[in-house]
Protein backbone atom coordinates (compact mmCIF):
# COMPACT_ATOMS: atom_id res chain seq x y z
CA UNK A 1 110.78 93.64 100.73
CA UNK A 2 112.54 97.03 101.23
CA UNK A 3 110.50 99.98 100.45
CA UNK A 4 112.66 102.68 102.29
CA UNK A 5 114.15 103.86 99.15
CA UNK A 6 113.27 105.86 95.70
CA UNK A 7 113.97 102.78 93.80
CA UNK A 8 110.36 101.83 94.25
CA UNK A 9 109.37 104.98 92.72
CA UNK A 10 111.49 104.03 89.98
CA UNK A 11 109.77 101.40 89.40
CA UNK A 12 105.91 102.75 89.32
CA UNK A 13 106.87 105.05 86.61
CA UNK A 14 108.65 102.61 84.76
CA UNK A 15 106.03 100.13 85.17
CA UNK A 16 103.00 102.91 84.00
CA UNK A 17 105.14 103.55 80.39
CA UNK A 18 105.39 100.05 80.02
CA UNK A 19 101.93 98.47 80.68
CA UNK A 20 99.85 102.00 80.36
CA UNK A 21 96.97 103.02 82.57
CA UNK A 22 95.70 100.92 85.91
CA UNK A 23 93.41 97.98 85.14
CA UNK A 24 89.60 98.25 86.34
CA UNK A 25 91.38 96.35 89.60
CA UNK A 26 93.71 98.80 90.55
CA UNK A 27 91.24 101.90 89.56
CA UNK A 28 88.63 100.63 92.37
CA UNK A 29 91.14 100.80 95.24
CA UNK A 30 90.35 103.64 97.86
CA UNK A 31 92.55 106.28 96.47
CA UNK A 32 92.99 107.68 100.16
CA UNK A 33 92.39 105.49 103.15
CA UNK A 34 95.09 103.75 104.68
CA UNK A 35 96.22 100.06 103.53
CA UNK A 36 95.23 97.18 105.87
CA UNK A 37 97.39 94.72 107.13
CA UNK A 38 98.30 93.40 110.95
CA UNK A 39 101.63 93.92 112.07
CA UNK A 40 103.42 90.68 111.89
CA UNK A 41 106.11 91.79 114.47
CA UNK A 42 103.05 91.90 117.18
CA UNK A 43 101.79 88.89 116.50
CA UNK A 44 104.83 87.15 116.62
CA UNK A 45 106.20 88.21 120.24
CA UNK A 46 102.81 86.38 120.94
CA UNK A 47 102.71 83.53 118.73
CA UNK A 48 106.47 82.68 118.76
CA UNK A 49 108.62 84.58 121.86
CA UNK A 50 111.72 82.92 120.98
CA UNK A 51 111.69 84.19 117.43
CA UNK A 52 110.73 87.70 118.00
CA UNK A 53 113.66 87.90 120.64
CA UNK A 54 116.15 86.43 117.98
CA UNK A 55 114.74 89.36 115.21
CA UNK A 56 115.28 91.79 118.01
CA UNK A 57 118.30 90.56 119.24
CA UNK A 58 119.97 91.01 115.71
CA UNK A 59 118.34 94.20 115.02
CA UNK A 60 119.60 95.24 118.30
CA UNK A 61 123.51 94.34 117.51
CA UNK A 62 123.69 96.94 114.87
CA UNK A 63 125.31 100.07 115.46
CA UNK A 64 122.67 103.30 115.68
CA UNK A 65 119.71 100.59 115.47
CA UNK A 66 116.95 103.11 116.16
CA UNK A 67 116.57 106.66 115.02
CA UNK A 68 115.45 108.91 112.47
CA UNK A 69 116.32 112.15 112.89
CA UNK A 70 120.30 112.84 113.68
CA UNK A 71 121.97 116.11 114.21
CA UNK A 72 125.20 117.26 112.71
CA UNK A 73 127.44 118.97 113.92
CA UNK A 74 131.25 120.53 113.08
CA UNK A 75 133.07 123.29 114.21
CA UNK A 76 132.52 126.68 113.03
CA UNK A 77 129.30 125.67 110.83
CA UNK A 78 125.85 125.50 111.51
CA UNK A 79 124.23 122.20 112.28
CA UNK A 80 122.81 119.63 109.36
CA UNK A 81 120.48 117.03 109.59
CA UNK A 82 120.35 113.68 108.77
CA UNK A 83 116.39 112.08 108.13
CA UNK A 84 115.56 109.05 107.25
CA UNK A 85 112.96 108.53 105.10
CA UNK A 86 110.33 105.99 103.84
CA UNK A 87 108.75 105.94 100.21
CA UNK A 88 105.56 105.75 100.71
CA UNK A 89 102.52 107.91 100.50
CA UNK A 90 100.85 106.43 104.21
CA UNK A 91 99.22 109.16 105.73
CA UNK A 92 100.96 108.25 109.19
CA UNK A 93 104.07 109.48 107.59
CA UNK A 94 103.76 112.77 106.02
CA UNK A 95 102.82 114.79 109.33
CA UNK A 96 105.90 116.51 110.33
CA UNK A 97 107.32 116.28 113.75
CA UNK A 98 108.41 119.90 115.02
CA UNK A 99 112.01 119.49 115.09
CA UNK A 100 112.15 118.00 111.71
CA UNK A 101 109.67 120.73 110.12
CA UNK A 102 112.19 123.73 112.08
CA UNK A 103 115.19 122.10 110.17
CA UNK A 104 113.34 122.16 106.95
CA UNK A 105 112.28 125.93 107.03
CA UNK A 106 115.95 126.49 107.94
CA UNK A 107 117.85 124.36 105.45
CA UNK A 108 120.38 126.05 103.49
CA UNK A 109 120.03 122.35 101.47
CA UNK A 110 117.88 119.33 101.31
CA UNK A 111 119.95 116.44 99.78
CA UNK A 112 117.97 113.58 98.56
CA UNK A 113 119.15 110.23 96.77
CA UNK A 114 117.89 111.25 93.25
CA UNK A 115 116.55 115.15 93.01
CA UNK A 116 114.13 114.22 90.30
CA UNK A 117 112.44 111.75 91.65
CA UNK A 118 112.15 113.49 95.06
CA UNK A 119 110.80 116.58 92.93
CA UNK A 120 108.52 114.06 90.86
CA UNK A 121 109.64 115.47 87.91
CA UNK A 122 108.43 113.29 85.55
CA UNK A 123 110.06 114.34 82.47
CA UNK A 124 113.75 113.68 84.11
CA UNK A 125 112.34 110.16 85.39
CA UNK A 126 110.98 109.26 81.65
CA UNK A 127 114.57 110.83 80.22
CA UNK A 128 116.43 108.73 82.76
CA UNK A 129 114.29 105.88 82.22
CA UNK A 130 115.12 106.13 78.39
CA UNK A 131 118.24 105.89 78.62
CA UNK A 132 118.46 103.21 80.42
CA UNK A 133 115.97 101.16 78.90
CA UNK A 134 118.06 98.03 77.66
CA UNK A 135 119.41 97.67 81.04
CA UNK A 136 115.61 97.42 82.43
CA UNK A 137 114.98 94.21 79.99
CA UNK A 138 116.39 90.71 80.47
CA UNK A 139 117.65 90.58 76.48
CA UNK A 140 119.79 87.91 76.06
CA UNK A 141 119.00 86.56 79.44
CA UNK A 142 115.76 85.31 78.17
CA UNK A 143 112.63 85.80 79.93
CA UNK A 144 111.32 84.93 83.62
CA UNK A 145 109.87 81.69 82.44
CA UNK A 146 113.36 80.48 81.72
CA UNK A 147 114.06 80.82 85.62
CA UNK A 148 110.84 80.31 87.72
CA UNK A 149 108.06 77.08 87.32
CA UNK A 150 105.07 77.42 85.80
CA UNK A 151 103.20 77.62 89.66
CA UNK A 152 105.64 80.77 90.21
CA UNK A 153 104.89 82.12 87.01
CA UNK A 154 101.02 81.66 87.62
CA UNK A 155 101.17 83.20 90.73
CA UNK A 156 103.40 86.12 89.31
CA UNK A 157 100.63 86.57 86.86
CA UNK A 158 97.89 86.86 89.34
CA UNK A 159 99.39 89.12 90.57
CA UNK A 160 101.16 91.57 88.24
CA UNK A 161 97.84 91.81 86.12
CA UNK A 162 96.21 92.58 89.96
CA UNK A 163 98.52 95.69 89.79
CA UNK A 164 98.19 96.54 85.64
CA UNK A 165 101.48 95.02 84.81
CA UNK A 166 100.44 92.48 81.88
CA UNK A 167 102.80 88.92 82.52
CA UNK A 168 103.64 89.12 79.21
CA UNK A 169 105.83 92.59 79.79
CA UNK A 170 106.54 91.75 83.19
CA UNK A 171 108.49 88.46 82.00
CA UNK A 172 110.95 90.51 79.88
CA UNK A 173 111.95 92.59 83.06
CA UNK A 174 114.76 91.83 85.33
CA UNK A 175 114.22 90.29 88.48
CA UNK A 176 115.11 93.10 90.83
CA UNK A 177 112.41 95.30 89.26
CA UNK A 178 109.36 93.12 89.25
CA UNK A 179 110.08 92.14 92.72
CA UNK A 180 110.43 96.18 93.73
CA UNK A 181 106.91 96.15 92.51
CA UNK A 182 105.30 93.23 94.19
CA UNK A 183 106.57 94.82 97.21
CA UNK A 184 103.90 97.92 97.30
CA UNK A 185 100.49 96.91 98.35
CA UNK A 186 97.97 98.45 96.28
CA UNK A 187 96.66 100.83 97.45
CA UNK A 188 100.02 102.19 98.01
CA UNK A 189 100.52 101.83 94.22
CA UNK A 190 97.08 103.83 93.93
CA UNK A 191 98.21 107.00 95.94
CA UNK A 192 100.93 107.44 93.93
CA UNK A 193 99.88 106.85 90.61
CA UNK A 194 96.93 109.17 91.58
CA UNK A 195 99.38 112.10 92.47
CA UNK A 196 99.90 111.33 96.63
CA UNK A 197 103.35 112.39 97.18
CA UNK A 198 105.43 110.19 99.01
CA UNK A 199 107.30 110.87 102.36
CA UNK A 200 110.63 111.82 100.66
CA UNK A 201 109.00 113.86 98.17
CA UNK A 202 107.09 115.76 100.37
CA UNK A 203 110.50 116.19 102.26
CA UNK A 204 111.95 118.14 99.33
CA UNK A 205 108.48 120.03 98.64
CA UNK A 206 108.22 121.56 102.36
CA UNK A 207 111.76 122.89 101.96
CA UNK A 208 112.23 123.97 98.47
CA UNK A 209 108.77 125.63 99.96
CA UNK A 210 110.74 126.94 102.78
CA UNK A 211 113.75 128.20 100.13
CA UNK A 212 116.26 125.69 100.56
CA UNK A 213 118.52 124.60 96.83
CA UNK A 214 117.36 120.73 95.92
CA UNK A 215 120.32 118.53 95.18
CA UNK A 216 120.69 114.87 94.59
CA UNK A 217 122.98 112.45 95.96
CA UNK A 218 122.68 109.84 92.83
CA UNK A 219 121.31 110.00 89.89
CA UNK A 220 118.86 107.38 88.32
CA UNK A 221 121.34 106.13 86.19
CA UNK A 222 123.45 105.34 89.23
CA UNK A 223 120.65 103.76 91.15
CA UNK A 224 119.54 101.14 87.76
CA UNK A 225 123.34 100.18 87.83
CA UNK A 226 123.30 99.32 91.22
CA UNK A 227 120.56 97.28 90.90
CA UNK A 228 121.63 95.22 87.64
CA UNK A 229 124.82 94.85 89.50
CA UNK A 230 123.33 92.24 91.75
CA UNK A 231 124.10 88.55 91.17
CA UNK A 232 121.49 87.20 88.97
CA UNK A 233 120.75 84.34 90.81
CA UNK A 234 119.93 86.56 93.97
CA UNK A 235 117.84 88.63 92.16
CA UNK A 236 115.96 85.48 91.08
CA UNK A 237 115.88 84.03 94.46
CA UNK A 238 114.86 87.99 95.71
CA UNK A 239 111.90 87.53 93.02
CA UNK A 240 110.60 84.39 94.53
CA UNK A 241 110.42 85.95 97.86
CA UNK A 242 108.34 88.32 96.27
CA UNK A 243 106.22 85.77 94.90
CA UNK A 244 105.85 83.57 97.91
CA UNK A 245 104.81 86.64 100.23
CA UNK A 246 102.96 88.36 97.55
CA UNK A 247 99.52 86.99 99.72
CA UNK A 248 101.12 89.13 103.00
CA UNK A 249 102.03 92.42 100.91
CA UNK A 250 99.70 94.42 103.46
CA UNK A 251 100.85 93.04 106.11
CA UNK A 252 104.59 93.60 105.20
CA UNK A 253 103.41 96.84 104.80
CA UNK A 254 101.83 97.85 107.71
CA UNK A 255 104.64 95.75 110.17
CA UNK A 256 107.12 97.68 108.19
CA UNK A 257 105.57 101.18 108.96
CA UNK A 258 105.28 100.34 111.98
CA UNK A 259 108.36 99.95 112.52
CA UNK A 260 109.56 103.26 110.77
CA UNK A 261 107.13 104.91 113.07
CA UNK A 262 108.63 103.55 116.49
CA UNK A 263 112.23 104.51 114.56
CA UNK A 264 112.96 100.86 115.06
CA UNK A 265 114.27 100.47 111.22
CA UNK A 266 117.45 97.63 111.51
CA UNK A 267 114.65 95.08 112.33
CA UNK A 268 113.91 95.34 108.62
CA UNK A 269 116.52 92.95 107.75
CA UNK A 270 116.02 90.33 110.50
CA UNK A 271 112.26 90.29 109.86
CA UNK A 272 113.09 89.60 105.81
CA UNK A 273 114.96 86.85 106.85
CA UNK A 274 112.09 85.32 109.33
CA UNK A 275 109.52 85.74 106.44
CA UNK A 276 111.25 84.43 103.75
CA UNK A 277 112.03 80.47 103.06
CA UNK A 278 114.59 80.50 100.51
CA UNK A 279 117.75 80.38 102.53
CA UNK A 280 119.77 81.83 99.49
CA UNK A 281 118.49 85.23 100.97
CA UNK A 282 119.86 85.25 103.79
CA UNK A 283 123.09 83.46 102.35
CA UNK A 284 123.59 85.93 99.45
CA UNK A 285 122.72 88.97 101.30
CA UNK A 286 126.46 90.13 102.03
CA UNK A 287 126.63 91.04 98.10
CA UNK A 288 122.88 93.02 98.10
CA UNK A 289 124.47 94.74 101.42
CA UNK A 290 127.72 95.85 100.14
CA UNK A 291 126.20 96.99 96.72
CA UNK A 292 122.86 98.22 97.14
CA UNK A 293 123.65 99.63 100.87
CA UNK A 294 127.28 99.98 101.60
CA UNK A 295 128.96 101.46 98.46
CA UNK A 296 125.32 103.77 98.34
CA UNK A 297 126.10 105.22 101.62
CA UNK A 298 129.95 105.88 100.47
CA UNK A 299 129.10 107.55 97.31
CA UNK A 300 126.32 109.35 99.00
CA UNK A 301 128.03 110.19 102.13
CA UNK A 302 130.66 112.04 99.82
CA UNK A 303 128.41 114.23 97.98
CA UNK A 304 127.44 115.21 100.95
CA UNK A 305 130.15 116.09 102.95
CA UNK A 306 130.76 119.39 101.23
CA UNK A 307 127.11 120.72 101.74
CA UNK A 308 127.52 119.53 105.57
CA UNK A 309 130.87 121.11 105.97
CA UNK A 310 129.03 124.68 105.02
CA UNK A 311 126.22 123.83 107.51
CA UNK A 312 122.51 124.04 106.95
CA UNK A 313 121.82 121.44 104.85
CA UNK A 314 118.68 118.28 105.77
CA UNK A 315 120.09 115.28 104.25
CA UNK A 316 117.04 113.23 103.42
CA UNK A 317 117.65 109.42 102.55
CA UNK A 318 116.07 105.97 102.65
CA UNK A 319 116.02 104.97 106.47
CA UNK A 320 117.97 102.05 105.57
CA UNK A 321 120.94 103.63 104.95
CA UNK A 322 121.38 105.33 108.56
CA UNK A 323 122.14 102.10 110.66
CA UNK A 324 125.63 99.99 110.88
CA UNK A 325 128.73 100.33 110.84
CA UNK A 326 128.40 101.33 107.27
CA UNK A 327 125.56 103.67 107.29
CA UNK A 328 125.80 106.84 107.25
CA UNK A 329 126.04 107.82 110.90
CA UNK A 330 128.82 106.51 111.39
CA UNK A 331 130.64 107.48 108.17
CA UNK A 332 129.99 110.75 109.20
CA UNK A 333 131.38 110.41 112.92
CA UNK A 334 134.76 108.98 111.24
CA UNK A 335 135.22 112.46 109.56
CA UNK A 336 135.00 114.04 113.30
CA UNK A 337 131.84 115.58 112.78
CA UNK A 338 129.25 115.10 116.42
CA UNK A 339 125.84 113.13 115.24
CA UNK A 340 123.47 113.24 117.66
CA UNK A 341 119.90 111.44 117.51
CA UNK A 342 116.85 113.49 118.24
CA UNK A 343 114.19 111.30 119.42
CA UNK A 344 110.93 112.50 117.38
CA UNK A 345 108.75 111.27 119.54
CA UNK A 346 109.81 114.01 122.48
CA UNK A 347 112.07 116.36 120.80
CA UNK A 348 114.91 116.04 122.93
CA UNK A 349 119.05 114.53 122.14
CA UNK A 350 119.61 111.25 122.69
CA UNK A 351 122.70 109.33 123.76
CA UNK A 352 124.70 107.40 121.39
């Protein structure tokens, strides 16, 4: 459900060296219009008012709940930036706003989660996916069947074999990376297995470009552990979402850029919660927050603290991990630094 981050990108390389080339399927998808979809959000302040007020209201309650594009600023230094971004290869997101393309061609530093991803360097991302290739396999934990009913596993079938994942390698992953998957529509999945950069990466490209030194803020290794960290059982449960809205991919896509183009991104989480069923999502969610969002943004936020501190540096990150009392913002307002939204849509500083 949350394609914000590289950790999808992860998992389309992982999931080409594992299954090999697209099937006939995938290889007839438009490799460069725009996905379809409707945007469920619209539909819903029609079709149910009360809902789309409670998703709002939520969203709403969360510190720095809209935003993209934050200013930073400390004494003595010259500013840093703070973008968030989205990984996908949309062609509504890759045009640069002006503000955002200035900071680039005067970053000192772009600081992305994981450098070799954001540089598609696909030798590091096979190296790091070597290494960690045990911890990308269920082993002793079985295989999928063990955990979903044979109408689940049909359905996961249809469609991993839709996207040239066989079932029978797609059962031996865990959970948390066959659901990443399922989350990309596919024609998404086309782009970027046909060499369409994604937002992030085209991020790094303009200012690397512009000369600005690439460094990451994790490493892949980092990012796999955080995922297998998650309670099994969620990640099963976070599967069968996957499963059960598999038929609305498009239009989870589309609502969801949407969304990151109106800078409205904390009504990701409320929306999950609306579309999914299974109330062990929204029960079990404190754990996926505090390891997959809130001990992220720590680790990341100290890496890069010292590039801030020397000024000039674009810190470029899943959108996701802005928002809250946790995100990033606002760990970087505790260290008495001035963060200041610039509204992309006009160019000009916002209030707090």
């Amino acid at each position: 459900m949350r394609v914000f981050g590289s950790i999808a990108r992860l998992a389309i390389l992982i999931s080409a060296i594992l299954a090999g080339p697209l099937t006939a399927a995938a290889e007839t998808a438009p490799a460069a219009a725009a996905c379809g979809g409707s945007d469920i959000l619209a539909e819903l302040k029609h079709s149910d008012p009360d809902d789309f007020s409670a998703i709002t209201a939520e969203a709403e309650s969360e510190a720095n709940h809209t935003g993209l594009f934050w200013r930073i600023d400390g004494a003595g230094t010259a500013p840093s930036y703070l973008f968030g971004t989205m990984h996908l290869s949309d062609p509504r997101l890759v045009e640069f706003p002006a503000p955002l393309r200035q900071a680039l061609d005067g970053a000192r530093v772009i600081a992305v989660e994981v450098a070799e991803i954001a540089a598609t360097d696909e030798a590091a991302m096979m190296s790091g996916f070597m290494k960690n290739i045990g911890l990308l396999l269920l082993g002793p934990k079985g295989v999928l069947d063990d955990y979903l009913s044979e109408a689940e596993m049909a359905a996961l079938g249809a469609a991993t074999e839709n996207y040239g994942l066989p079932l029978s390698v797609a059962r031996s992953l865990q959970p948390w990376m066959v659901a990443t998957f399922l989350a990309l529509p596919l024609c998404e999945l086309h782009l970027q297995q046909n060499g369409h950069p994604a937002l992030d990466s085209v991020v790094a490209a303009h200012a690397i470009n512009a000369g600005a030194e690439l460094v990451g803020l994790e490493t892949i290794d980092e990012q796999i552990a955080a995922m297998n960290s998650l309670d099994f059982g969620y990640q099963i449960a976070y599967l069968r979402a996957g499963i059960e809205l598999f038929d609305r991919v498009d239009d989870i896509h589309e609502t969801m850029v949407q969304l990151y183009l109106d800078e409205r991104v904390a009504m990701v989480v409320p929306l999950s919660f609306h579309l999914v069923s299974d109330p062990a999502i929204r029960d079990g969610y404190a754990d996926f927050q505090d390891k997959l969002v809130d001990r992220r943004n720590r680790l990341m936020f100290e890496r890069a603290l010292p590039h801030v501190h020397t000024g000039g540096t674009v810190i470029a990150v899943g959108a996701l991990h802005l928002p809250g009392e946790t995100g990033l913002i606002e760990l970087f307002r505790k260290q008495g630094l001035t963060v200041t939204r610039i509204d992309l849509s006009t160019a000009q500083p916002k209030e707090r």
